[in-house]
Protein backbone atom coordinates (compact mmCIF):
# COMPACT_ATOMS: atom_id res chain seq x y z
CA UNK A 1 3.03 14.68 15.03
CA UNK A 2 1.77 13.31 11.38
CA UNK A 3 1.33 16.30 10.11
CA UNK A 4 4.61 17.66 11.64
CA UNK A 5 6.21 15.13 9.72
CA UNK A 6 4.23 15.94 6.46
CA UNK A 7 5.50 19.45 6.62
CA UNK A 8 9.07 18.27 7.08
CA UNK A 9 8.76 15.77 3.89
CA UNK A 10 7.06 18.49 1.78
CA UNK A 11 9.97 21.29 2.85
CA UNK A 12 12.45 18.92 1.49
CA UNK A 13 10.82 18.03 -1.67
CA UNK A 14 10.33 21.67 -2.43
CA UNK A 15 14.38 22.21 -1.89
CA UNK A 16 15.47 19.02 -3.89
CA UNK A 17 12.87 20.22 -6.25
CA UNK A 18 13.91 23.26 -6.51
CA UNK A 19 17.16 22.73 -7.42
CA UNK A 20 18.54 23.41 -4.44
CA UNK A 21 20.30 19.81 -3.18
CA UNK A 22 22.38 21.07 -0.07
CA UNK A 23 19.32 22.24 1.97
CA UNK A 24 17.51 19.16 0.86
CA UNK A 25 20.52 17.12 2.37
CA UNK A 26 20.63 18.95 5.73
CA UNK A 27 16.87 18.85 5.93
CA UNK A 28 16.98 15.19 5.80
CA UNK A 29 19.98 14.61 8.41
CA UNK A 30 18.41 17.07 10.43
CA UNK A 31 14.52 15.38 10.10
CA UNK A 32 16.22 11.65 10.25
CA UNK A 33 17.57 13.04 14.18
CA UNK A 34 14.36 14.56 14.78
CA UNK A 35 12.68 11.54 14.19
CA UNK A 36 14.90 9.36 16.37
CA UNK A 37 14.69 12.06 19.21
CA UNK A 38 10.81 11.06 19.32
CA UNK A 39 10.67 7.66 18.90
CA UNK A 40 10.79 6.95 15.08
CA UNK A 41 13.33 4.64 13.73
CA UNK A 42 13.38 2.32 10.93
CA UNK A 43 12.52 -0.63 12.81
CA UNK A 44 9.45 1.16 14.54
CA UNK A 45 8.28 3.58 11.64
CA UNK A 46 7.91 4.19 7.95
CA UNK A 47 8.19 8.08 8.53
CA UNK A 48 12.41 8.17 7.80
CA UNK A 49 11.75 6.16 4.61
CA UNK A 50 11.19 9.09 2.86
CA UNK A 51 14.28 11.45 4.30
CA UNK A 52 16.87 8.12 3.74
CA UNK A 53 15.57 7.92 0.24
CA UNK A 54 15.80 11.61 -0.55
CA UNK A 55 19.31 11.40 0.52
CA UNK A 56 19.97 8.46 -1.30
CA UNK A 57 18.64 10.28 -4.65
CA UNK A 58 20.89 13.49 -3.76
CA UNK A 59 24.00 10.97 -3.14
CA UNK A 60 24.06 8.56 -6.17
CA UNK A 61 21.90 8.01 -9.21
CA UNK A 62 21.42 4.00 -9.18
CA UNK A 63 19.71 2.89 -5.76
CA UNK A 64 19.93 -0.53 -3.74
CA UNK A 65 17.89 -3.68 -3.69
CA UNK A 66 16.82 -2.10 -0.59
CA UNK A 67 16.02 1.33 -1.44
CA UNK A 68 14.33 0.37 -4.82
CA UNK A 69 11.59 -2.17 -2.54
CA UNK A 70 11.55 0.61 -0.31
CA UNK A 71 10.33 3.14 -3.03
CA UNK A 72 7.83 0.55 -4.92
CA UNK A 73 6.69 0.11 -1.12
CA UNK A 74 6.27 4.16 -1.47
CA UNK A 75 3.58 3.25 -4.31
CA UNK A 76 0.72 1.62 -2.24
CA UNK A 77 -2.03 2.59 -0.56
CA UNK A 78 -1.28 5.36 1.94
CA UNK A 79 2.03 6.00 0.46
CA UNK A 80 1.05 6.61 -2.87
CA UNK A 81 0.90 10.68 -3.10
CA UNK A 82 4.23 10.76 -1.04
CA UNK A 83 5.46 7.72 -3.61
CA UNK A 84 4.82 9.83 -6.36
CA UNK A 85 6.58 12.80 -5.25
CA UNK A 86 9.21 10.68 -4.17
CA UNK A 87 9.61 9.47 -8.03
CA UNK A 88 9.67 12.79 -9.37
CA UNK A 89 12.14 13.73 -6.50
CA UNK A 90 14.63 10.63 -7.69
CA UNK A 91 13.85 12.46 -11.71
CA UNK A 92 15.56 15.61 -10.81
């Protein structure tokens, strides 16, 4: 299942990296109901972290209290290559 996930966080970096915002969108809404389906919500996982704070770069340029700890949270440890990407992700 990690790796599942991986693959899904990686496909939408490439679209929102590649300039190409709508698919990145509907990857996310479409990963965030995936995740729920099996278990994964906010309060249980970090996994939709990542799609809420895609969608939050696609949707508006200045993020929340919230979603700015959530993305220094990005930066540690485990996180950190997938906190990276994220950054260059909230660049573009």
């Amino acid at each position: 299942m990690q790796y599942e996930i991986e693959l899904r966080n990686l496909e939408v970096a490439y679209f929102l990296l590649s300039q190409n915002k709508d698919v990145a969108l509907q990857l996310c809404e479409r990963n965030v109901k995936y995740l729920h389906k099996n278990g994964f919500n906010v309060k249980k996982s970090r996994y939709p972290e990542f799609f809420l704070l895609t969608k939050a770069f696609i949707r508006k340029n200045k993020l929340t209290p919230r979603q700015q700890s959530l993305l220094n949270d990005w930066q540690q440890e485990g996180y950190a290559l997938y906190g990276r990407l994220l950054k260059k992700m909230f660049v573009v």
